[in-house]
PDB file of N, CA and C in Angstrom:
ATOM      1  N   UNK A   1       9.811 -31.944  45.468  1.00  0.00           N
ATOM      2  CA  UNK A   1       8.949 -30.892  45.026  1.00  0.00           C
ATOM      3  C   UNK A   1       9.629 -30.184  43.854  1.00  0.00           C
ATOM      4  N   UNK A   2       8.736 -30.115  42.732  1.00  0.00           N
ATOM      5  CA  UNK A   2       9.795 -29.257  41.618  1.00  0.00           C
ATOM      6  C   UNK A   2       9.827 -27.971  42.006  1.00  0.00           C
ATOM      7  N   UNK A   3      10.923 -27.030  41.404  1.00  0.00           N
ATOM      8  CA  UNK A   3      10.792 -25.720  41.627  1.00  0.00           C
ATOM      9  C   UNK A   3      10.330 -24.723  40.495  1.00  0.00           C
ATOM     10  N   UNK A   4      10.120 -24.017  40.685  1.00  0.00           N
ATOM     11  CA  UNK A   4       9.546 -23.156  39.443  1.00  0.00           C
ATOM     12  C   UNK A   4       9.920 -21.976  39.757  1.00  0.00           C
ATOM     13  N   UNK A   5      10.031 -21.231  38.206  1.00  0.00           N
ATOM     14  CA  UNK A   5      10.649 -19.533  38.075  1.00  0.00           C
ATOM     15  C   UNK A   5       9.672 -18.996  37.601  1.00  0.00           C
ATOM     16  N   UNK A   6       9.589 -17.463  38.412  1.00  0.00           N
ATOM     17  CA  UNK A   6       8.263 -16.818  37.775  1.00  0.00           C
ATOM     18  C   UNK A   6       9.095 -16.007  36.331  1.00  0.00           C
ATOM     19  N   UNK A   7       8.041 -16.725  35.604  1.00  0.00           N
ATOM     20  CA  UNK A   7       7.737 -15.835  34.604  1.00  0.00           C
ATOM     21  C   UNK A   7       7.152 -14.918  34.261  1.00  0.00           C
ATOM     22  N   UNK A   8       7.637 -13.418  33.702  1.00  0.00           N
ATOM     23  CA  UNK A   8       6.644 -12.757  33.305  1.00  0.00           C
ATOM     24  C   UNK A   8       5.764 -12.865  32.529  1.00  0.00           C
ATOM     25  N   UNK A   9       4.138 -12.192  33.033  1.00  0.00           N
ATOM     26  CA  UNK A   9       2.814 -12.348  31.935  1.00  0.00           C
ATOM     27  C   UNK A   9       3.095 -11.716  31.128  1.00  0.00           C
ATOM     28  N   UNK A  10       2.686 -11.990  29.656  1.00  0.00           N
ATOM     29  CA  UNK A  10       2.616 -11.258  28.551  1.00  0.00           C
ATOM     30  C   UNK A  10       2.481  -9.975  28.635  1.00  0.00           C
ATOM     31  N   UNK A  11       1.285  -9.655  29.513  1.00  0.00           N
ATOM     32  CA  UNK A  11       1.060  -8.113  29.590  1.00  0.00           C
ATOM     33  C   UNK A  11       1.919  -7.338  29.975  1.00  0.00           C
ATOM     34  N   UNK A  12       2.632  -7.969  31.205  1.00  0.00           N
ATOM     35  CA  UNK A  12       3.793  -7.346  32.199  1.00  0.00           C
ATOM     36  C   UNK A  12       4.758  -7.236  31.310  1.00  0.00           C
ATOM     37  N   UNK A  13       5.567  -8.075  30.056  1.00  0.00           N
ATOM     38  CA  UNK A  13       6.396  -7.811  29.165  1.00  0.00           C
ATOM     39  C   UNK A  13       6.061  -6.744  28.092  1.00  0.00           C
ATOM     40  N   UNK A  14       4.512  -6.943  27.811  1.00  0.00           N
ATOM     41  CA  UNK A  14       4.010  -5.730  26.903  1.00  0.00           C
ATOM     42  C   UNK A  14       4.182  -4.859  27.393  1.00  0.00           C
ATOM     43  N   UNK A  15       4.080  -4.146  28.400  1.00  0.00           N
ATOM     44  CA  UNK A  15       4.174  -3.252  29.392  1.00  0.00           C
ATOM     45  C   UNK A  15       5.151  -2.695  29.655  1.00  0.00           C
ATOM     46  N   UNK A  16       6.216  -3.450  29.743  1.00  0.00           N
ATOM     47  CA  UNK A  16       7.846  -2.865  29.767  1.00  0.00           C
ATOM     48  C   UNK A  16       8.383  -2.467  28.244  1.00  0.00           C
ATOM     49  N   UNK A  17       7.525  -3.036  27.449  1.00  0.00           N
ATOM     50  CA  UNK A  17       8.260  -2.843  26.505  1.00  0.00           C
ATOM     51  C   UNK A  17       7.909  -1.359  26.002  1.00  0.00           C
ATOM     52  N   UNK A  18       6.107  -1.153  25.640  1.00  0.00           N
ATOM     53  CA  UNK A  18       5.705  -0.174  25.720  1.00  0.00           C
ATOM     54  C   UNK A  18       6.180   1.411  26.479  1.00  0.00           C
ATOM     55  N   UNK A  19       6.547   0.685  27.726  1.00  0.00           N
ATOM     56  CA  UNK A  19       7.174   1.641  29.064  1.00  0.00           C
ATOM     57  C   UNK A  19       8.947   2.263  28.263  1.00  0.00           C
ATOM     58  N   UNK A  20       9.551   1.789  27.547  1.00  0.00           N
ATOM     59  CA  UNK A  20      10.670   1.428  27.400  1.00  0.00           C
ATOM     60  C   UNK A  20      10.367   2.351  25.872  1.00  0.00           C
ATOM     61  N   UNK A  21       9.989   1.828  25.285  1.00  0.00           N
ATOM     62  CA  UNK A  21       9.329   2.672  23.741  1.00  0.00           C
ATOM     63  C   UNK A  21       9.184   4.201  23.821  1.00  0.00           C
ATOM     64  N   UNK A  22       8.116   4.571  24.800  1.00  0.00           N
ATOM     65  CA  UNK A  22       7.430   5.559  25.645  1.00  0.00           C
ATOM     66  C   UNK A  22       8.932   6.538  26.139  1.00  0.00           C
ATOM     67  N   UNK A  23       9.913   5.916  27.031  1.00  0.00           N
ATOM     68  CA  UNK A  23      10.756   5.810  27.582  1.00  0.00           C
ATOM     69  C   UNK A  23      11.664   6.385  26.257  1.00  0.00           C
ATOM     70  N   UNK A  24      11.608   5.963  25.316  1.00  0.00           N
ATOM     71  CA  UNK A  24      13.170   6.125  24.105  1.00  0.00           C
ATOM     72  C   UNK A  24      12.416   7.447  23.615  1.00  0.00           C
ATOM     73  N   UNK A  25      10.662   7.414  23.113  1.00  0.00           N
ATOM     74  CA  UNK A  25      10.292   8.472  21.997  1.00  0.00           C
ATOM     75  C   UNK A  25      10.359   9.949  22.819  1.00  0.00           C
ATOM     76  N   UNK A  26      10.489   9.582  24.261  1.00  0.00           N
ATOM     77  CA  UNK A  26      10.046  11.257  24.970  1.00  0.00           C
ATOM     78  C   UNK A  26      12.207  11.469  24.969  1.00  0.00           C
ATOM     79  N   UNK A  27      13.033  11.295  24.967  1.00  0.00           N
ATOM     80  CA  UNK A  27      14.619  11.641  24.694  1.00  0.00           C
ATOM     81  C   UNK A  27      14.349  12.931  23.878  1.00  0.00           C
ATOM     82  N   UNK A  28      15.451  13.875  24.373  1.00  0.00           N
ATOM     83  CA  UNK A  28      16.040  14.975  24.023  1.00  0.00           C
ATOM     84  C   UNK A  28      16.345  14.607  22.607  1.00  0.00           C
ATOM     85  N   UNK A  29      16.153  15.191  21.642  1.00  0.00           N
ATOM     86  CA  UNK A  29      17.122  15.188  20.286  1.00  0.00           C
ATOM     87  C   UNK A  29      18.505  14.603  20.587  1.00  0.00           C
ATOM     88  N   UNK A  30      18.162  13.782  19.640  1.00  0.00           N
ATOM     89  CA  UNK A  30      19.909  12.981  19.742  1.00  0.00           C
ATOM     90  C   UNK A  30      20.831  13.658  18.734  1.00  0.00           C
ATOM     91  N   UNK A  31      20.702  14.592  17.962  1.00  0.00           N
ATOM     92  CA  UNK A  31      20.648  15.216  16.917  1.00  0.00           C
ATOM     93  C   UNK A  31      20.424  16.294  16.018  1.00  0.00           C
ATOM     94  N   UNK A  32      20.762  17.172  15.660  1.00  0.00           N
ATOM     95  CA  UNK A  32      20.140  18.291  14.640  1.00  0.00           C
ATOM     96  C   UNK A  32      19.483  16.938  13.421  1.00  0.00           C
ATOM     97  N   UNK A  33      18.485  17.531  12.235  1.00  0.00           N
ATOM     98  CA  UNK A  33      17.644  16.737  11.401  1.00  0.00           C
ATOM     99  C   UNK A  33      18.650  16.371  10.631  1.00  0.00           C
ATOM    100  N   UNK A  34      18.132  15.628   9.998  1.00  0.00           N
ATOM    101  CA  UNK A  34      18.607  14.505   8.897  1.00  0.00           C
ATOM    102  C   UNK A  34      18.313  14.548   7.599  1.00  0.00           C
ATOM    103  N   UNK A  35      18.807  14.348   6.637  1.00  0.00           N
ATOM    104  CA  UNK A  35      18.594  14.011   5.138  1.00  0.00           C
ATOM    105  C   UNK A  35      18.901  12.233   5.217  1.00  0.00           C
ATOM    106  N   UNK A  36      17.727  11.524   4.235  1.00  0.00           N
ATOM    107  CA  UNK A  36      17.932  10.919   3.782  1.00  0.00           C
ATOM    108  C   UNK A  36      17.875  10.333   2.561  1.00  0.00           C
ATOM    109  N   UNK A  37      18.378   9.924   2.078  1.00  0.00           N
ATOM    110  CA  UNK A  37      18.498   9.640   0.517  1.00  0.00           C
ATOM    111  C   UNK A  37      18.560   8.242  -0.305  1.00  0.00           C
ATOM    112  N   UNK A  38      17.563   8.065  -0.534  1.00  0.00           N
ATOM    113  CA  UNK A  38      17.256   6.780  -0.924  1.00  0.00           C
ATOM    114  C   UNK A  38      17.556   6.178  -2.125  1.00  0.00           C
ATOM    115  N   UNK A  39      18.295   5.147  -2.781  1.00  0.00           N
ATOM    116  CA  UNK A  39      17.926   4.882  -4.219  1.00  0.00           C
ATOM    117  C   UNK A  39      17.577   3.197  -4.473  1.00  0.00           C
ATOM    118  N   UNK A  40      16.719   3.210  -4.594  1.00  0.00           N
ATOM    119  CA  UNK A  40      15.900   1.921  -4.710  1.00  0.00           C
ATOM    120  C   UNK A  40      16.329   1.281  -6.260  1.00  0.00           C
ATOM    121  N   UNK A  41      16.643   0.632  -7.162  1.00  0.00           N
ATOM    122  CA  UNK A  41      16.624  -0.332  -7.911  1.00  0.00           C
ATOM    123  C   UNK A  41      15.523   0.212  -8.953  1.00  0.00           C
ATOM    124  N   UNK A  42      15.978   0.346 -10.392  1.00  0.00           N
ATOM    125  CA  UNK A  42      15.377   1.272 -11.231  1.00  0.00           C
ATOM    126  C   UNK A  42      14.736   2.317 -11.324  1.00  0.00           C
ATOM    127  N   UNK A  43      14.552   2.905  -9.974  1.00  0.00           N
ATOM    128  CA  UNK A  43      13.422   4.299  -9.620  1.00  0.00           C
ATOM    129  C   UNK A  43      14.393   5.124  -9.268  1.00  0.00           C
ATOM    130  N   UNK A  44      13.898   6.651  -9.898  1.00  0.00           N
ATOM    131  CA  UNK A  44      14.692   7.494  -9.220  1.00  0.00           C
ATOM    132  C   UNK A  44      15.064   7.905  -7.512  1.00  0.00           C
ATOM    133  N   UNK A  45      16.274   8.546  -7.502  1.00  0.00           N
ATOM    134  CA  UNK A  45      16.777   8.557  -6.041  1.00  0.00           C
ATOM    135  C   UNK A  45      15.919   9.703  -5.598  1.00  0.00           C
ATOM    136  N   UNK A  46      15.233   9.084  -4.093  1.00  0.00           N
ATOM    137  CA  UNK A  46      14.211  10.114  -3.479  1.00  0.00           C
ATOM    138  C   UNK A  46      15.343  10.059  -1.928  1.00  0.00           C
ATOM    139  N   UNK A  47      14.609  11.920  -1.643  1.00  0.00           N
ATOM    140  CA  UNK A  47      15.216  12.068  -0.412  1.00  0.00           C
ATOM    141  C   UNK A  47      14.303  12.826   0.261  1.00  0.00           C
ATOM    142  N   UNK A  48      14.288  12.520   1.668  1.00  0.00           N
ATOM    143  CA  UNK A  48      13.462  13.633   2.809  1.00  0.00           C
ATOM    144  C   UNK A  48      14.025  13.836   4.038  1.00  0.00           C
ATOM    145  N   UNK A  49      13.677  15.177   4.475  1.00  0.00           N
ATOM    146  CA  UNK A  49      14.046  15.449   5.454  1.00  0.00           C
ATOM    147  C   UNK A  49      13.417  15.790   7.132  1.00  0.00           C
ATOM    148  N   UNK A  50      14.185  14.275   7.745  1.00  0.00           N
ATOM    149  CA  UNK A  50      13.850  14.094   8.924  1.00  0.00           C
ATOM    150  C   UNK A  50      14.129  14.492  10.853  1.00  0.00           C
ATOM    151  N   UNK A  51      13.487  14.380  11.498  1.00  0.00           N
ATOM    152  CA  UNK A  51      14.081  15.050  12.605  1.00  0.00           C
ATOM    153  C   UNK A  51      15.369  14.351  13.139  1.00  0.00           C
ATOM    154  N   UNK A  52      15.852  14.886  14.244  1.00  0.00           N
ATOM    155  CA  UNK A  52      16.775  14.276  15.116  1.00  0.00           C
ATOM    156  C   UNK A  52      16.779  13.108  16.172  1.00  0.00           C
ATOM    157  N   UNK A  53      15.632  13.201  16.422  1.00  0.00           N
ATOM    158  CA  UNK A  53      14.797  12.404  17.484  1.00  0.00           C
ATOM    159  C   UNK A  53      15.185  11.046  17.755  1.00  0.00           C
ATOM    160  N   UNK A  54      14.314  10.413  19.105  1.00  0.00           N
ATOM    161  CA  UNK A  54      15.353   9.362  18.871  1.00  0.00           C
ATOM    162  C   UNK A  54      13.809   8.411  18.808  1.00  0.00           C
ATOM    163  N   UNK A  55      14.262   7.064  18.327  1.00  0.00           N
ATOM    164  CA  UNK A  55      12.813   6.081  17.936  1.00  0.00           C
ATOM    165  C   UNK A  55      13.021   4.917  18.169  1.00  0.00           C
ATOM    166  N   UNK A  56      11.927   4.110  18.500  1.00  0.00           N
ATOM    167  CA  UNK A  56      11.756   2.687  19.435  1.00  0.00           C
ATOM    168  C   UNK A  56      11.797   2.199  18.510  1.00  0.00           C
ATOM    169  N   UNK A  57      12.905   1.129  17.947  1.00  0.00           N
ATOM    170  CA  UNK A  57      12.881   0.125  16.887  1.00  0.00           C
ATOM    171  C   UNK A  57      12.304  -1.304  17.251  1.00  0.00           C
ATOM    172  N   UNK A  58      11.146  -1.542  16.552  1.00  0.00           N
ATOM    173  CA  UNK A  58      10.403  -2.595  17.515  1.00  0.00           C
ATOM    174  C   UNK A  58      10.776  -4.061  17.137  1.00  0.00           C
ATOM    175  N   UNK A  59      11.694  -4.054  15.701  1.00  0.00           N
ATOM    176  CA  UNK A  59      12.634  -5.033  15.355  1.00  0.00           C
ATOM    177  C   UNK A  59      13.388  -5.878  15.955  1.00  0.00           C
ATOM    178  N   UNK A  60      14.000  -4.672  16.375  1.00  0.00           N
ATOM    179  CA  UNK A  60      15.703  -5.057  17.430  1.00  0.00           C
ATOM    180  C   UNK A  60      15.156  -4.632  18.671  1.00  0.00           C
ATOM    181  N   UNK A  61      13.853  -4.156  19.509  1.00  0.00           N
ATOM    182  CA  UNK A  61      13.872  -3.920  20.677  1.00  0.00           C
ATOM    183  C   UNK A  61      14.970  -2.776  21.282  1.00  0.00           C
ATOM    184  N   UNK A  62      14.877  -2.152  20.925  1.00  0.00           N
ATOM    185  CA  UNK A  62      16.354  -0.861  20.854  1.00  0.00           C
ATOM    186  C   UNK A  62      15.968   0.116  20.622  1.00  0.00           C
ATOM    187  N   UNK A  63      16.174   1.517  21.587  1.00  0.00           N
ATOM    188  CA  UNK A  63      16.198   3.167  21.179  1.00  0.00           C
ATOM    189  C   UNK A  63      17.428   2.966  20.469  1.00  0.00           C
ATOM    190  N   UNK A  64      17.044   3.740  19.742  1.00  0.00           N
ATOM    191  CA  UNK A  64      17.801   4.310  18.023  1.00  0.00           C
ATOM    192  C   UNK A  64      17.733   5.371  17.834  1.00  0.00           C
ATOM    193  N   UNK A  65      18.858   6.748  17.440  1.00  0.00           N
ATOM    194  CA  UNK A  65      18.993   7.770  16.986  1.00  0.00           C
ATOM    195  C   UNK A  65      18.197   7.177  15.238  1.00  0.00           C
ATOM    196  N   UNK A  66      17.758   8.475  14.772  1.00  0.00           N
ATOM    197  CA  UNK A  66      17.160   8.558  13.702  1.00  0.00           C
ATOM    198  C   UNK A  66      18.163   8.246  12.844  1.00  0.00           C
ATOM    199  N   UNK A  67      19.456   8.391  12.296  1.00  0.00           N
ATOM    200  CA  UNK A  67      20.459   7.892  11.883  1.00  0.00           C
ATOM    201  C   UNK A  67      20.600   6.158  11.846  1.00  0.00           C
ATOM    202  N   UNK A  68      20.809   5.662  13.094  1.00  0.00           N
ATOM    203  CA  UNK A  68      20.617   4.412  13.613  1.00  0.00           C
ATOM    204  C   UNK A  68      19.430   3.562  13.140  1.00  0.00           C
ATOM    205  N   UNK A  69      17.977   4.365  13.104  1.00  0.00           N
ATOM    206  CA  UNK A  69      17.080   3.662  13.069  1.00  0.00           C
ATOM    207  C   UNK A  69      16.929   3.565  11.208  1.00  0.00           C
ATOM    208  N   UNK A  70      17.521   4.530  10.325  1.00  0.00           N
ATOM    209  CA  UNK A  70      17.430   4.743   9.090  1.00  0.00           C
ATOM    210  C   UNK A  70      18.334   3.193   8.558  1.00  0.00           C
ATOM    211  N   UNK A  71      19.667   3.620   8.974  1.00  0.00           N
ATOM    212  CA  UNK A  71      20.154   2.626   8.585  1.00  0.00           C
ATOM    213  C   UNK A  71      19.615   1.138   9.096  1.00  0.00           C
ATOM    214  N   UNK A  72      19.495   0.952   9.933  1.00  0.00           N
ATOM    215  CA  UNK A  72      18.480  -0.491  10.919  1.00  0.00           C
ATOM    216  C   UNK A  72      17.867  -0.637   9.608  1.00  0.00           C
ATOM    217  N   UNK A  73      16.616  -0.226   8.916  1.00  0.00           N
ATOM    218  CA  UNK A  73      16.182  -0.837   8.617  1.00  0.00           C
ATOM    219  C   UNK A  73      15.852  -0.523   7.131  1.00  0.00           C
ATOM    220  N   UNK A  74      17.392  -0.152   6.569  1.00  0.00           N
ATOM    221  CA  UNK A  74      17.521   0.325   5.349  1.00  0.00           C
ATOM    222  C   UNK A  74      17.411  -1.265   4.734  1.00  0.00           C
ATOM    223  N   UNK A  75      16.658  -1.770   3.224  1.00  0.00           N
ATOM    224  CA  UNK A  75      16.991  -2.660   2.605  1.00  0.00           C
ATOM    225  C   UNK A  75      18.183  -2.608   2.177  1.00  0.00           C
ATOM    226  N   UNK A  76      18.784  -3.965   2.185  1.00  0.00           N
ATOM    227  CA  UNK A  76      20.075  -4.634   1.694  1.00  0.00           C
ATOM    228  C   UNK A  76      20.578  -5.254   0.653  1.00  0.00           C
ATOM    229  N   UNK A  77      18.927  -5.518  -0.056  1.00  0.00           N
ATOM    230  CA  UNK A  77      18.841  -6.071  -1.418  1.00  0.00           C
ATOM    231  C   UNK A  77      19.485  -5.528  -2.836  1.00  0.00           C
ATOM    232  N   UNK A  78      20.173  -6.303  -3.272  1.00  0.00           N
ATOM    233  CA  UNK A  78      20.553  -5.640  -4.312  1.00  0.00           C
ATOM    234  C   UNK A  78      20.264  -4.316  -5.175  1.00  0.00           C
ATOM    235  N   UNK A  79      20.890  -3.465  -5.446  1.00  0.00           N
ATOM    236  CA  UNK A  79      20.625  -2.067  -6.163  1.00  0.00           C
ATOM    237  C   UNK A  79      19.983  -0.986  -5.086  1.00  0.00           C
ATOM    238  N   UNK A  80      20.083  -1.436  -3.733  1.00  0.00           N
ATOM    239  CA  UNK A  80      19.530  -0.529  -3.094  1.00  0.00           C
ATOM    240  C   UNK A  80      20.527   0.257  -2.417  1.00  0.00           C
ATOM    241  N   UNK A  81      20.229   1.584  -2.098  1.00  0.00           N
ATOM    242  CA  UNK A  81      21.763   2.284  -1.181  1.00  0.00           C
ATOM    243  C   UNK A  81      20.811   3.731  -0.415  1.00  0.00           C
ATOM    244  N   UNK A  82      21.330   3.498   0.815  1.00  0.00           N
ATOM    245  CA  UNK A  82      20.388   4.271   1.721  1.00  0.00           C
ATOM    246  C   UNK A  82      21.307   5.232   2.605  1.00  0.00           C
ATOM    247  N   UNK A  83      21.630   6.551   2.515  1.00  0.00           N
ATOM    248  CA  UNK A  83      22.861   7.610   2.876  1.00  0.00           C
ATOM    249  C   UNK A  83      21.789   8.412   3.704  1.00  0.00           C
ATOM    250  N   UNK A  84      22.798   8.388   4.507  1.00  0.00           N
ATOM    251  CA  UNK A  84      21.954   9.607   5.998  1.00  0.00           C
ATOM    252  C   UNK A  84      22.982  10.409   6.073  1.00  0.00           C
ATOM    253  N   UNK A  85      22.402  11.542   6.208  1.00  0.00           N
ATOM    254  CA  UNK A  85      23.383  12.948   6.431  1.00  0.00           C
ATOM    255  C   UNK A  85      22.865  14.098   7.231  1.00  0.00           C
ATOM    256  N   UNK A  86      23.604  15.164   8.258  1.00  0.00           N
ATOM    257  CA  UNK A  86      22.706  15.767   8.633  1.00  0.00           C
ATOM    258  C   UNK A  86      22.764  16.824   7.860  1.00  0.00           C
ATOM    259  N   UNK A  87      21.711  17.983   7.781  1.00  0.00           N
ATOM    260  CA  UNK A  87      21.026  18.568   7.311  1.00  0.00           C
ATOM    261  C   UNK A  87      22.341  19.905   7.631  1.00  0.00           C
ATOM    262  N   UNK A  88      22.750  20.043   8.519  1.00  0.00           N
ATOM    263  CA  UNK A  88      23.823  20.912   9.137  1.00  0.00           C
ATOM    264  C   UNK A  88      25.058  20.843   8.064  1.00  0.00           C
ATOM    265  N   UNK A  89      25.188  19.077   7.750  1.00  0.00           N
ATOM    266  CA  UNK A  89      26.925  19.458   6.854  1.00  0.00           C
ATOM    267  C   UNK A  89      26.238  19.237   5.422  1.00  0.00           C
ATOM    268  N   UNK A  90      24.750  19.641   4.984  1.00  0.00           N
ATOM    269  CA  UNK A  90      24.828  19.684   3.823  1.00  0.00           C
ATOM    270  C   UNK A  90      24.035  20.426   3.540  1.00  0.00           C
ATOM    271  N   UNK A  91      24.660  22.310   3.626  1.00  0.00           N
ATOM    272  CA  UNK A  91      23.736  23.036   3.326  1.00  0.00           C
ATOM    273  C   UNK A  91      23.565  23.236   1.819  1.00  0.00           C
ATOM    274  N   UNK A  92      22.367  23.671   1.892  1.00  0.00           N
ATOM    275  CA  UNK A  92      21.809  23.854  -0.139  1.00  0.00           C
ATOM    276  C   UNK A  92      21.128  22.957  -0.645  1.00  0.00           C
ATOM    277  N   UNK A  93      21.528  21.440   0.174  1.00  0.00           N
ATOM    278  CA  UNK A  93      20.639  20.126  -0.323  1.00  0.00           C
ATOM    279  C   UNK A  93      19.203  20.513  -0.465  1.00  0.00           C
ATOM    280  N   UNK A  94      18.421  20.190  -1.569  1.00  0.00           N
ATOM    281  CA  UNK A  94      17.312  19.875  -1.876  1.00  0.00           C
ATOM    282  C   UNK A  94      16.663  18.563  -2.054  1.00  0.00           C
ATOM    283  N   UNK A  95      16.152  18.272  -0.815  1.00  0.00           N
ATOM    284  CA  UNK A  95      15.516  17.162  -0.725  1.00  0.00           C
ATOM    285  C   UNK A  95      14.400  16.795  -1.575  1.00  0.00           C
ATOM    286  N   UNK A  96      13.836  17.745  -2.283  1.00  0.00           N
ATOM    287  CA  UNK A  96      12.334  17.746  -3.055  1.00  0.00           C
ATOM    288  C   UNK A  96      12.711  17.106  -4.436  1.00  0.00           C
ATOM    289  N   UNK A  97      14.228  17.550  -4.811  1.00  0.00           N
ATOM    290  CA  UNK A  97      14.473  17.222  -6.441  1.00  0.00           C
ATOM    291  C   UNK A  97      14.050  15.975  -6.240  1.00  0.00           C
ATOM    292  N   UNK A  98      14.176  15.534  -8.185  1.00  0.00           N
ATOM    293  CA  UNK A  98      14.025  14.444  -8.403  1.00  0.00           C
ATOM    294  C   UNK A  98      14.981  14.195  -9.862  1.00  0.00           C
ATOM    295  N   UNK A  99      15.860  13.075  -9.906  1.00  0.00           N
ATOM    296  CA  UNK A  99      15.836  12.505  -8.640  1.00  0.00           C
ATOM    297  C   UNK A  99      16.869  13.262  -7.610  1.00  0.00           C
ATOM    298  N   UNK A 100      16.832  12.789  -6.445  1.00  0.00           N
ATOM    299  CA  UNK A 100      17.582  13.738  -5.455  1.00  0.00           C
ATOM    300  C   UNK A 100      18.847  13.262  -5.794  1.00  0.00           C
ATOM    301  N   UNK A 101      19.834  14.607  -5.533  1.00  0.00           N
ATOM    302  CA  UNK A 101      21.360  14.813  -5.659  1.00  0.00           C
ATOM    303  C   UNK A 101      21.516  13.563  -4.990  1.00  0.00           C
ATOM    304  N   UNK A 102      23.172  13.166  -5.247  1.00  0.00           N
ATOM    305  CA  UNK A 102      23.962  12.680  -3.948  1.00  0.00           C
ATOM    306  C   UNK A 102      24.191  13.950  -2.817  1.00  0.00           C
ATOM    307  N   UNK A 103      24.327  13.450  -1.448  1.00  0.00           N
ATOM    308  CA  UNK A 103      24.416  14.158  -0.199  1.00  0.00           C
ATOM    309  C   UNK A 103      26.024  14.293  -0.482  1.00  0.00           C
ATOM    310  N   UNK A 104      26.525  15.591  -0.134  1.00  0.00           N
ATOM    311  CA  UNK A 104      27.856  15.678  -0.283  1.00  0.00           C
ATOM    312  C   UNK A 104      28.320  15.381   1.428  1.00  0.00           C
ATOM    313  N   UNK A 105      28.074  15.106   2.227  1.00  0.00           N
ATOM    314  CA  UNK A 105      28.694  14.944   3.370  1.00  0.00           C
ATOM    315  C   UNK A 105      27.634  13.823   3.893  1.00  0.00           C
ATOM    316  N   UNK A 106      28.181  12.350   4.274  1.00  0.00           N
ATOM    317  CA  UNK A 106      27.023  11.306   4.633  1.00  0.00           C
ATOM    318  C   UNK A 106      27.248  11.022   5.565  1.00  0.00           C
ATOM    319  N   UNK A 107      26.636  10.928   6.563  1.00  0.00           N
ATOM    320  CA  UNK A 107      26.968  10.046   7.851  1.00  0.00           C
ATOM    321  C   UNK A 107      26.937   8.391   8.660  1.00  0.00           C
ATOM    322  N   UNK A 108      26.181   7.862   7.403  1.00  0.00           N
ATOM    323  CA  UNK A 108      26.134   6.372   7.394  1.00  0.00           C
ATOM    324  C   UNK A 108      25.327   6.139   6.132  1.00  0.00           C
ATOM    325  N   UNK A 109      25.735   4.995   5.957  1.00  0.00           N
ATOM    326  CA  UNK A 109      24.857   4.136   4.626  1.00  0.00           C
ATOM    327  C   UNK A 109      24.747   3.161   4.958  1.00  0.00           C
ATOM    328  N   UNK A 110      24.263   2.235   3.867  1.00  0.00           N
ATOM    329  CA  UNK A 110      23.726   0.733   4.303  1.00  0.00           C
ATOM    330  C   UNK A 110      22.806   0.345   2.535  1.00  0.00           C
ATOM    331  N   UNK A 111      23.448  -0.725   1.845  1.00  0.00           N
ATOM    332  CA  UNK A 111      23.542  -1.241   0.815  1.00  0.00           C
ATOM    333  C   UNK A 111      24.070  -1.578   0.115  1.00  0.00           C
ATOM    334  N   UNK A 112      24.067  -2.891  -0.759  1.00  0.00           N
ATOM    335  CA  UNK A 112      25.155  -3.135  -2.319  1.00  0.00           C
ATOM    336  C   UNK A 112      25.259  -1.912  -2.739  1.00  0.00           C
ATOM    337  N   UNK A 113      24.576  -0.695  -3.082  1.00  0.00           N
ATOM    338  CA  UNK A 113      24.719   0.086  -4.053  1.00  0.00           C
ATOM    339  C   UNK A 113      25.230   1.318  -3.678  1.00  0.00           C
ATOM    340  N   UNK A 114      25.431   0.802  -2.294  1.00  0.00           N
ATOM    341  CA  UNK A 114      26.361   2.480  -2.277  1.00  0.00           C
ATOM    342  C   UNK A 114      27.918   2.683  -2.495  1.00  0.00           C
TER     343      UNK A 114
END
């Protein structure tokens, strides 16, 4: 007689995953907010400022601090450079300029160009 392993139904995996998502977005602040600061490849450097929170990266299947999830899925492509900082060690930053300052205190990056 062969044996067989239950597998989970699609739904039942949708379900956990959703449950699990649900599960990461309701978390306490992982964090005071964030600056981030973008500079993309001939365009000026843009920056905004984001919460602390924490977010279901549906990429990697992974809760991610907003930090975590910035860099996750910062491009890597040449001329690009993506600096997260919190908002706490960089008072005075103006996120609105254009193009936006460098962040004087960063807490992660992710690119050739930084």
């Amino acid at each position: 007689m062969a044996s067989s392993t239950a597998q989970p139904t699609s739904s039942a995996t949708s379900k956990a995953i959703d449950d699990a998502a649900n599960a990461c977005d309701n978390r306490p602040d992982a964090s005071g907010d964030i600056y981030v600061r973008m500079v993309p490849p001939g365009v000026p450097a843009q920056a905004q400022e984001l919460g602390g929170e924490w977010r279901w990266n549906s990429s990697l299947g992974k809760c991610q601090t907003s930090v975590q999830l910035m860099i996750s899925t910062a491009p890597i492509s040449a001329g690009n450079c993506t600096q997260v900082g919190y908002v706490a060690d960089n008072p005075g930053y103006d996120p609105n300029a254009t193009p936006a300052a460098p962040l004087k205190n960063v807490a992660a990056q992710a690119g050739p160009a930084c």
